[in-house]
Protein backbone atom coordinates (compact mmCIF):
# COMPACT_ATOMS: atom_id res chain seq x y z
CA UNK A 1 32.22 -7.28 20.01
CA UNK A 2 29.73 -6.87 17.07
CA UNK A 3 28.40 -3.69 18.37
CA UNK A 4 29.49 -0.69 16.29
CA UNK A 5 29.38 2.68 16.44
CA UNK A 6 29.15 4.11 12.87
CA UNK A 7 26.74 2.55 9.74
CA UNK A 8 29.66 2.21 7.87
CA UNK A 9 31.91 0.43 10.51
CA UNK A 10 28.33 -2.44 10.87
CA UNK A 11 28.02 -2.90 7.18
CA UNK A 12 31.51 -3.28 6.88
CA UNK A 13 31.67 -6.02 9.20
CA UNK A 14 28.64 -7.75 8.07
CA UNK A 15 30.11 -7.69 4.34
CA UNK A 16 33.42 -9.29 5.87
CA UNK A 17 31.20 -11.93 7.10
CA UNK A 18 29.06 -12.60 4.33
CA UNK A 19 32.13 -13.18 1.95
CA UNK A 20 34.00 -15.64 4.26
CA UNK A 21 30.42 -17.49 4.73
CA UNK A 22 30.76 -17.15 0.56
CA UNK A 23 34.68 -18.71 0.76
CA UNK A 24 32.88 -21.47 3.13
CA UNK A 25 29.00 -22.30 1.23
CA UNK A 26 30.23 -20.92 -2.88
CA UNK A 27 26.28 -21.07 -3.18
CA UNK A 28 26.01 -17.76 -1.07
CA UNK A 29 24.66 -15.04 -2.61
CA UNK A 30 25.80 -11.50 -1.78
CA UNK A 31 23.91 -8.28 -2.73
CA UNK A 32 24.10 -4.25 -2.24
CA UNK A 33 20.83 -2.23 -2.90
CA UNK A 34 21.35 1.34 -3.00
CA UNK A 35 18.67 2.50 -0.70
CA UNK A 36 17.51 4.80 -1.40
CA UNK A 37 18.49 4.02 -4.71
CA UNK A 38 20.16 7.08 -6.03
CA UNK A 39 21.48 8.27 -3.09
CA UNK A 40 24.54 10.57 -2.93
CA UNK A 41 25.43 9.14 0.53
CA UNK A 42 27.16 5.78 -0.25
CA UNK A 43 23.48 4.27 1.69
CA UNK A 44 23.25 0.43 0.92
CA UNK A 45 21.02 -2.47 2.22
CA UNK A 46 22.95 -5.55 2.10
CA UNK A 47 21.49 -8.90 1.53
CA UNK A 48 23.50 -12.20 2.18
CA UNK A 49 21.62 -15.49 1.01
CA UNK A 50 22.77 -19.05 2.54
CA UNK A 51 21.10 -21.75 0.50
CA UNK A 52 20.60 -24.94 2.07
CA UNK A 53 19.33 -27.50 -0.46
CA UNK A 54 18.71 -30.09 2.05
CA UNK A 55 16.31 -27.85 4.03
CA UNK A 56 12.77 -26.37 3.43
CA UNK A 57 13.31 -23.93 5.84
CA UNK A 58 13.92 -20.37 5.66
CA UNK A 59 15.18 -17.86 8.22
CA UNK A 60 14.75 -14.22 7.28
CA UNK A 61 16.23 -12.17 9.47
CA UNK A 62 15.68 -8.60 8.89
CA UNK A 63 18.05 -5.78 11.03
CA UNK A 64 17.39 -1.77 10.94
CA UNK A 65 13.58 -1.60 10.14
CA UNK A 66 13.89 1.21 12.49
CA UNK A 67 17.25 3.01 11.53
CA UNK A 68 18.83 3.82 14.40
CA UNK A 69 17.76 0.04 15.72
CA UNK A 70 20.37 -1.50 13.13
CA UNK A 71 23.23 -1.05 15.45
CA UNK A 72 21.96 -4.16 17.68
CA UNK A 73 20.03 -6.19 14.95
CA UNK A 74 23.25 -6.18 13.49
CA UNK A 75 25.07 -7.42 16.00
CA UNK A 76 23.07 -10.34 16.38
CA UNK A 77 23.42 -11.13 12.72
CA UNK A 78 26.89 -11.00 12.96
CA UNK A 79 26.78 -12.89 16.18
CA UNK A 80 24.81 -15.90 14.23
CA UNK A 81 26.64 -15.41 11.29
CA UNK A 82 30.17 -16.09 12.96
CA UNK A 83 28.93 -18.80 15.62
CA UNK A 84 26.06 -20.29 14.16
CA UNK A 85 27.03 -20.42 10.07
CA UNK A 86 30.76 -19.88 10.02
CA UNK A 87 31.53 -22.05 13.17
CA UNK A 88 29.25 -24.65 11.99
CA UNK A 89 30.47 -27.69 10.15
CA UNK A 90 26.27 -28.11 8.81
CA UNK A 91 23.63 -25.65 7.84
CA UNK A 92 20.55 -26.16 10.09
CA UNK A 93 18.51 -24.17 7.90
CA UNK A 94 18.82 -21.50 4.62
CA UNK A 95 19.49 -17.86 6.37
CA UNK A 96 18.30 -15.25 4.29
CA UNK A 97 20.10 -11.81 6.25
CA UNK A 98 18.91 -8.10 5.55
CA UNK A 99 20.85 -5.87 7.22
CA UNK A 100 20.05 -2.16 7.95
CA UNK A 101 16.48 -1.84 5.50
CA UNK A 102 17.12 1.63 6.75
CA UNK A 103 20.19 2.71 5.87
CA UNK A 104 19.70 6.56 6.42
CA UNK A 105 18.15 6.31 9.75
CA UNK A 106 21.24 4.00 10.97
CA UNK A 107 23.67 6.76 9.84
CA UNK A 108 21.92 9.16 11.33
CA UNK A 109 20.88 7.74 14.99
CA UNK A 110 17.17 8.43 14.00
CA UNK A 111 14.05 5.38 13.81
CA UNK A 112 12.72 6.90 10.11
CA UNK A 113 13.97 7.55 7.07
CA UNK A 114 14.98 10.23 5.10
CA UNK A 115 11.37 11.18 4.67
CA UNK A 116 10.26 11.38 8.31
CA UNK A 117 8.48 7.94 7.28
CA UNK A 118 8.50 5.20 10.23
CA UNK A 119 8.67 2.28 8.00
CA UNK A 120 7.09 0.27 10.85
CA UNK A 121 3.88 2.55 9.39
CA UNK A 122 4.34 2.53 5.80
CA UNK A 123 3.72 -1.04 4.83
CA UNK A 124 0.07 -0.37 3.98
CA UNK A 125 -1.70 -2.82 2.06
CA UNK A 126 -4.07 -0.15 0.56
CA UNK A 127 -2.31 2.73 -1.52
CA UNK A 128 -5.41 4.50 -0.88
CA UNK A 129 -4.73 5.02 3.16
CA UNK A 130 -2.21 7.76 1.61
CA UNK A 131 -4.83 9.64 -0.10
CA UNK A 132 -6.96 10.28 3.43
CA UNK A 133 -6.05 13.37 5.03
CA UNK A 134 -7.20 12.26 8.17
CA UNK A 135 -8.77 8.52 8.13
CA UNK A 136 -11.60 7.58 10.28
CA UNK A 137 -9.07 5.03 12.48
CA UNK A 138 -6.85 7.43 13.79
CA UNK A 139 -9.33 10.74 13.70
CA UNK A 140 -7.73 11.20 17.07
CA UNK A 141 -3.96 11.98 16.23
CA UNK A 142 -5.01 14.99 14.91
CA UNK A 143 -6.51 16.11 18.25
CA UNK A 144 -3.06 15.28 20.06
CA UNK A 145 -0.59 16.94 17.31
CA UNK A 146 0.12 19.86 18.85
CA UNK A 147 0.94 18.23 21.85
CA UNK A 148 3.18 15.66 20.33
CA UNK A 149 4.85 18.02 17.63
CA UNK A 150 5.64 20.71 19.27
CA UNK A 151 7.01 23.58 16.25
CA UNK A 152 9.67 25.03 17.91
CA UNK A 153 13.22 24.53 18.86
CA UNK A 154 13.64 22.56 22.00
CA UNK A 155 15.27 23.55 25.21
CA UNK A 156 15.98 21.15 28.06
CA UNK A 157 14.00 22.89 31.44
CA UNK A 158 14.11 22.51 35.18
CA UNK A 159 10.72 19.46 35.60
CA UNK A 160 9.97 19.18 32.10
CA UNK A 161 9.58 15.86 32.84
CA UNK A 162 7.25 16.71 35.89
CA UNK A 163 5.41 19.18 33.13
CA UNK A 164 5.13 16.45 30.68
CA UNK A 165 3.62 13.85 32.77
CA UNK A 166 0.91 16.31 34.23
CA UNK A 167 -0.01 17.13 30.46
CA UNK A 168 -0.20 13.41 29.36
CA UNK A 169 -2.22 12.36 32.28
CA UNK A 170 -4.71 15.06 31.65
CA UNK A 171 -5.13 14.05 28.16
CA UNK A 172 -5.50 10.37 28.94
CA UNK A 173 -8.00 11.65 31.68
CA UNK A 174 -9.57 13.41 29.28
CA UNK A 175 -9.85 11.34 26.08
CA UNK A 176 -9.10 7.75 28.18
CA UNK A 177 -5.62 5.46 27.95
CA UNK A 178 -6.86 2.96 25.15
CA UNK A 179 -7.57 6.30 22.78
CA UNK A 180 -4.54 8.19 24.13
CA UNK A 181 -2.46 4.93 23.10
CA UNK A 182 -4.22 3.83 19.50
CA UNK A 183 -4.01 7.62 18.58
CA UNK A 184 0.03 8.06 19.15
CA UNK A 185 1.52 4.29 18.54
CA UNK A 186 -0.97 3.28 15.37
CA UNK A 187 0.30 5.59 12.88
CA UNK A 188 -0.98 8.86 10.83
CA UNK A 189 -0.30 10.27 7.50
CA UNK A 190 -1.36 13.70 7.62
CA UNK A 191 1.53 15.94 9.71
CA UNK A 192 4.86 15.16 7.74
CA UNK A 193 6.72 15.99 10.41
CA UNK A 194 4.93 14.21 13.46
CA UNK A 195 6.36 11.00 15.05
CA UNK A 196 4.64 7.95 13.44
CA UNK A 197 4.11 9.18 10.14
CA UNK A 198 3.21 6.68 8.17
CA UNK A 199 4.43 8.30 4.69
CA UNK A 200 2.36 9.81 1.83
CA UNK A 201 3.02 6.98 -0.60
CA UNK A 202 5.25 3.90 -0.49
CA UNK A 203 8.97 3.80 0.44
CA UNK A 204 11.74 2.53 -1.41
CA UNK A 205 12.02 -0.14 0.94
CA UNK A 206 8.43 -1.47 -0.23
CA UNK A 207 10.30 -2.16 -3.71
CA UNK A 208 12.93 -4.39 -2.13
CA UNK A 209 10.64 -6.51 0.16
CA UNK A 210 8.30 -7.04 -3.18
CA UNK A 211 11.44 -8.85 -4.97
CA UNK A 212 12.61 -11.02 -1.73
CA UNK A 213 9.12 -12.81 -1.26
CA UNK A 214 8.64 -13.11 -5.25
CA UNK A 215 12.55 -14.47 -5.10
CA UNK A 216 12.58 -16.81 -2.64
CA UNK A 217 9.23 -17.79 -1.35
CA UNK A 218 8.32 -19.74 -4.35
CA UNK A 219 11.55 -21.69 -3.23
CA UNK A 220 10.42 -22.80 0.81
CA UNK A 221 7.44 -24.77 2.62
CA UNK A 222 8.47 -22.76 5.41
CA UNK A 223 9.70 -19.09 6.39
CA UNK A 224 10.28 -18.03 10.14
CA UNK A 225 10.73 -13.89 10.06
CA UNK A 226 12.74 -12.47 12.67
CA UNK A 227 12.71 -8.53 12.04
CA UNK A 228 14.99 -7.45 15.05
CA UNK A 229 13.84 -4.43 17.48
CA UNK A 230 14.87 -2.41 20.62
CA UNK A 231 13.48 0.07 23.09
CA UNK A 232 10.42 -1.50 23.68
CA UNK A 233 10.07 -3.71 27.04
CA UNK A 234 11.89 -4.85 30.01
CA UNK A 235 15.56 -3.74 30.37
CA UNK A 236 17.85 -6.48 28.93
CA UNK A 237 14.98 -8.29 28.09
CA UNK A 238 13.71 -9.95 25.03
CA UNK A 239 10.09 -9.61 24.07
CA UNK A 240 8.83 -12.20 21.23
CA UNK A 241 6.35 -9.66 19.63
CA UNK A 242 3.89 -11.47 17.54
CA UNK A 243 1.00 -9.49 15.09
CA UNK A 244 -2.01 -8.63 16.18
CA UNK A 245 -3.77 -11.08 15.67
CA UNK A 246 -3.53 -14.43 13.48
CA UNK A 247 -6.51 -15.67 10.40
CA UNK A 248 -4.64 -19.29 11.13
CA UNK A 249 -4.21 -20.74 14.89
CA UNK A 250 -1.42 -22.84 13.85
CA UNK A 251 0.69 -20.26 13.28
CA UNK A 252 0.86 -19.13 16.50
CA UNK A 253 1.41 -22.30 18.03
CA UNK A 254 3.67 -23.42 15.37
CA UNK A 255 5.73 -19.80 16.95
CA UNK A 256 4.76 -20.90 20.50
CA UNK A 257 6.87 -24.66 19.23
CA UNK A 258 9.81 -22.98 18.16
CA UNK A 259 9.68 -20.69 20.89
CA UNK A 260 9.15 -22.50 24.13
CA UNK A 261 11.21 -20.46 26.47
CA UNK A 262 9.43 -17.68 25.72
CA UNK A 263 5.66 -16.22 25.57
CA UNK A 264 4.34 -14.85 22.42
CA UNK A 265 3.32 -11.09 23.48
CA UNK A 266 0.53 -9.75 21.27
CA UNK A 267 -1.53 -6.84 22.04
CA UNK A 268 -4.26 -7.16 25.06
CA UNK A 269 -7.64 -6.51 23.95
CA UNK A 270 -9.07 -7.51 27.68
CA UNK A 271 -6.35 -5.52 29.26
CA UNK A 272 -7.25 -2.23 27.32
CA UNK A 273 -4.22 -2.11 25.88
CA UNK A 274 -4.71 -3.13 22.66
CA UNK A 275 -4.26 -0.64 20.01
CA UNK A 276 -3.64 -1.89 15.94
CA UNK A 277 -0.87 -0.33 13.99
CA UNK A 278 -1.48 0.62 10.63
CA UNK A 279 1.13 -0.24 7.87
CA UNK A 280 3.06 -2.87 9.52
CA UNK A 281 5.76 -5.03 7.55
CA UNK A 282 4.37 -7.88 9.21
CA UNK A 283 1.01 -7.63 8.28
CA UNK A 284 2.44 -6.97 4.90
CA UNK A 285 4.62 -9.67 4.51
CA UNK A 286 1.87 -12.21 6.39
CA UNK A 287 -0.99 -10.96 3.67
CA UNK A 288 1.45 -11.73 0.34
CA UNK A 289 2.70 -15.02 1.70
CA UNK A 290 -1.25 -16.03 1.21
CA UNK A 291 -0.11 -16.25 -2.55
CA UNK A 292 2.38 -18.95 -1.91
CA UNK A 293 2.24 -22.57 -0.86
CA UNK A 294 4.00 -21.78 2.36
CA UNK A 295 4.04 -21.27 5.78
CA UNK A 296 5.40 -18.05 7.22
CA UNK A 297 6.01 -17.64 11.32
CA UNK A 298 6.43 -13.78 11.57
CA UNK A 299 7.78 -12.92 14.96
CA UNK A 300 9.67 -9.78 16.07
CA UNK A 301 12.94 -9.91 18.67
CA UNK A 302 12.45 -6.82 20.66
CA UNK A 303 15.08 -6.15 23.20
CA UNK A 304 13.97 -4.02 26.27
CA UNK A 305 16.13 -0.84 27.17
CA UNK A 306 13.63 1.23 29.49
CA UNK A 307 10.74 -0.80 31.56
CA UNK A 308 8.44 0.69 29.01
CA UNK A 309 5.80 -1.73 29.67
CA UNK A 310 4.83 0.79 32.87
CA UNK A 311 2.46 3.59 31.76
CA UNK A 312 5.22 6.01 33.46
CA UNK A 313 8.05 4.73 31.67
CA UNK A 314 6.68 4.55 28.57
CA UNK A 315 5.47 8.33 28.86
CA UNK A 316 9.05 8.74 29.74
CA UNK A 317 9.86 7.19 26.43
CA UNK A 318 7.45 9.03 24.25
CA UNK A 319 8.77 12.32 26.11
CA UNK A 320 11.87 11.86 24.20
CA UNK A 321 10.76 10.44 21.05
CA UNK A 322 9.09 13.67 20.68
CA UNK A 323 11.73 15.58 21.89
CA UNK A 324 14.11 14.07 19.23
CA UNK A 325 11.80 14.18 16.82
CA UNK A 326 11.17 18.28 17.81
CA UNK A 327 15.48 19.06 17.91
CA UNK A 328 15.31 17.30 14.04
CA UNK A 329 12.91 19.42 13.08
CA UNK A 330 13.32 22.69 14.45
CA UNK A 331 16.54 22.91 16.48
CA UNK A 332 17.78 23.21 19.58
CA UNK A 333 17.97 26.01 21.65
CA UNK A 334 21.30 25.37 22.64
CA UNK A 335 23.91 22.49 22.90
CA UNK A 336 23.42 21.59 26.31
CA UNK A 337 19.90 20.84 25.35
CA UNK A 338 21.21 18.67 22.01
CA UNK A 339 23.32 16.78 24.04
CA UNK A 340 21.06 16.03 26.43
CA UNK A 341 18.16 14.81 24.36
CA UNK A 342 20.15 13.13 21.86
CA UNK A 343 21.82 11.08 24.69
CA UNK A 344 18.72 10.68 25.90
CA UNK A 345 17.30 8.95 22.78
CA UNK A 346 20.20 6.94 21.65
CA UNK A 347 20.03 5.49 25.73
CA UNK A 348 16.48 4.50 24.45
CA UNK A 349 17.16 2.75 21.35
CA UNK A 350 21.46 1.55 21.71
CA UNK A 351 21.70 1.60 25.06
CA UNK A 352 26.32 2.04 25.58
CA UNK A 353 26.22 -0.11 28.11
CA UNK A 354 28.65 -3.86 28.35
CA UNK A 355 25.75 -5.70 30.33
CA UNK A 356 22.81 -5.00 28.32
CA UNK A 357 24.77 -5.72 25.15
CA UNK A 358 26.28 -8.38 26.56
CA UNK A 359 23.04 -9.53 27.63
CA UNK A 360 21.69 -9.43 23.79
CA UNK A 361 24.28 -11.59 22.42
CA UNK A 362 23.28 -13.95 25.06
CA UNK A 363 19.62 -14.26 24.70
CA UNK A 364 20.21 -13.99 20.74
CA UNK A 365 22.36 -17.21 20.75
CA UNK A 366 19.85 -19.14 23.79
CA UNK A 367 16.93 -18.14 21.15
CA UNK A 368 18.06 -19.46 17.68
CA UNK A 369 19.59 -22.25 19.32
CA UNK A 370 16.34 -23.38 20.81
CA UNK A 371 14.86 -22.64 17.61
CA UNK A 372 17.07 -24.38 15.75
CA UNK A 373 16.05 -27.18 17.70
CA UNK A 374 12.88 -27.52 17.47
CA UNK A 375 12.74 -26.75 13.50
């Protein structure tokens, strides 16, 4: 239930559920962006806006930051949608639901956009970051590419992953795990077709965020940001994912209030395992709420698929994010191999399995009840 397999199957059922929340609250607003616009592919983000006059209290939800991640933010939209708006005789709160910012990367079972561009990466609050071939903060990509980006077609082989790990662990012994980590997770905008490229200007989806805050933040005291993530973490576990760091200690405790059943993760400076990402839509949103009289709790709902907090496991992951990202790019060597890595990837990021979905749904509806408590 609520899980789909197609984009056009999810934003069909969303729509069906944004119009009979319409029927229910006439004040709902209902909106298709063509995205990106002028597409020939029938590509929409879809925007569904529950007023509630009563409240100053907005909850933006955001689903598909990270294309192929739509499938399960989705779910849980519809999920809250149906049980939490439709089911509801009162509005808690005013729900403000973006569903699948990446349209093309849904479709396509891929994290970026049409451009290569992880949008996770692109959110920078300096245009100029696109103009640096190689910018003194992430000098060290550049010294990993051709590991990471390998130019040829891939080919599934007897111990690659045996291979792989020997390689990473001499580069980490090498160059150190707190350099090894900043230079492949912060983002680069140099090789167009490397994994975490950041873009070489602004996406589309830049456009769209722009006219939501100037739309409806003038309108709140308040706005709690859910943007809604998987693969990182725990299996079947949610992660509340905060930003780096926060300018204002009361809004991490304000989170920690609404949040009680769960810690706020943020990077781990004494653990060496802090790293910064570069372009981030939180740090984005967070830095143009500063021109509005309000109050914005930006948290992201990250739902675990492989035990990725381990260092193996998460070499495991970034074995087949590159491997993805290499069969994109330059092929496979055979269909054997395709098959193999694309299950592989779509395991890390929509996991087809009842339990952990099951398990989603579960911890979605615990989570924005408690939250909806403690508004």
């Amino acid at each position: 239930m609520y899980f789909e397999k197609t984009y056009e199957n999810s934003r069909e059922k969303f729509l069906e559920l944004s119009h009979k929340i319409q029927e229910k609250y006439p004040q709902t607003q209902i909106e298709s962006v063509l995205m990106p616009p002028q597409n020939t592919e029938n590509l929409f983000t879809d925007i569904c806006y529950i007023p509630n006059q009563k409240s100053d209290t907005l909850i933006w939800m955001i689903s598909g930051t990270h294309g192929i991640e739509a499938y399960t933010g989705s779910a849980v939209q519809q999920m809250i949608m149906e049980e939490f708006i439709l089911s509801q005789q009162n509005l808690s709160a005013s729900y403000l639901f973006v569903h699948s910012l990446n349209p093309y990367g849904q479709k396509n079972y891929r994290r970026v956009n049409e451009n290569n561009v992880d949008l996770n990466r692109n959110f920078v609050l300096d245009d100029k970051v696109f103009e640096l071939k190689n910018p003194d903060y992430n000098k060290a990509y550049a010294r990993f590419n051709d590991f990471l980006n390998l130019p040829k077609k891939y080919q599934k082989k007897n111990f690659e992953k045996t291979r792989f790990l020997l390689k990473s662990f001499g580069k980490i012994f090498k160059e150190g795990i707190k350099t090894f980590r900043q230079a492949v997770l912060q983002g680069q905008y140099e090789f167009e077709k490397g994994i975490f490229f950041g873009g070489k200007s602004h996406q589309a989806q830049k456009q769209l965020i722009d006219e939501l805050i100037k739309e409806y933040f003038p309108q709140y005291q308040r706005i709690i940001l859910i943007d809604i993530h998987t693969g990182y973490g725990m299996n079947g576990q949610l992660h509340l994912i905060g930003m780096d760091e926060y300018d204002r200690p009361e809004i991490l405790k304000d989170l920690q209030k609404l949040y009680p059943d769960h810690p706020i993760e943020q990077a781990d400076k004494d653990k060496g395992d802090f790293y910064k990402i570069t372009g981030s839509l939180f740090d984005y949103i967070y830095e143009n709420s500063k021109k509005y009289s309000i109050k914005l709790l930006p948290i992201a709902w990250e739902f675990g698929t492989n035990d990725n907090i381990k260092t193996l496991k998460s070499l495991e992951s970034l074995q087949i994010m590159m491997g993805e990202n290499q069969g994109f790019h330059y092929g496979y060597q055979n269909d054997t191999s395709k098959k193999y890595m694309l299950d592989k990837y779509r395991n890390l990021f929509y996991p087809d399995s009842s339990i952990w979905r099951n398990r989603v749904l579960r911890l979605s509806r615990k989570t924005l009840d408690t939250l909806l408590q403690n508004i």
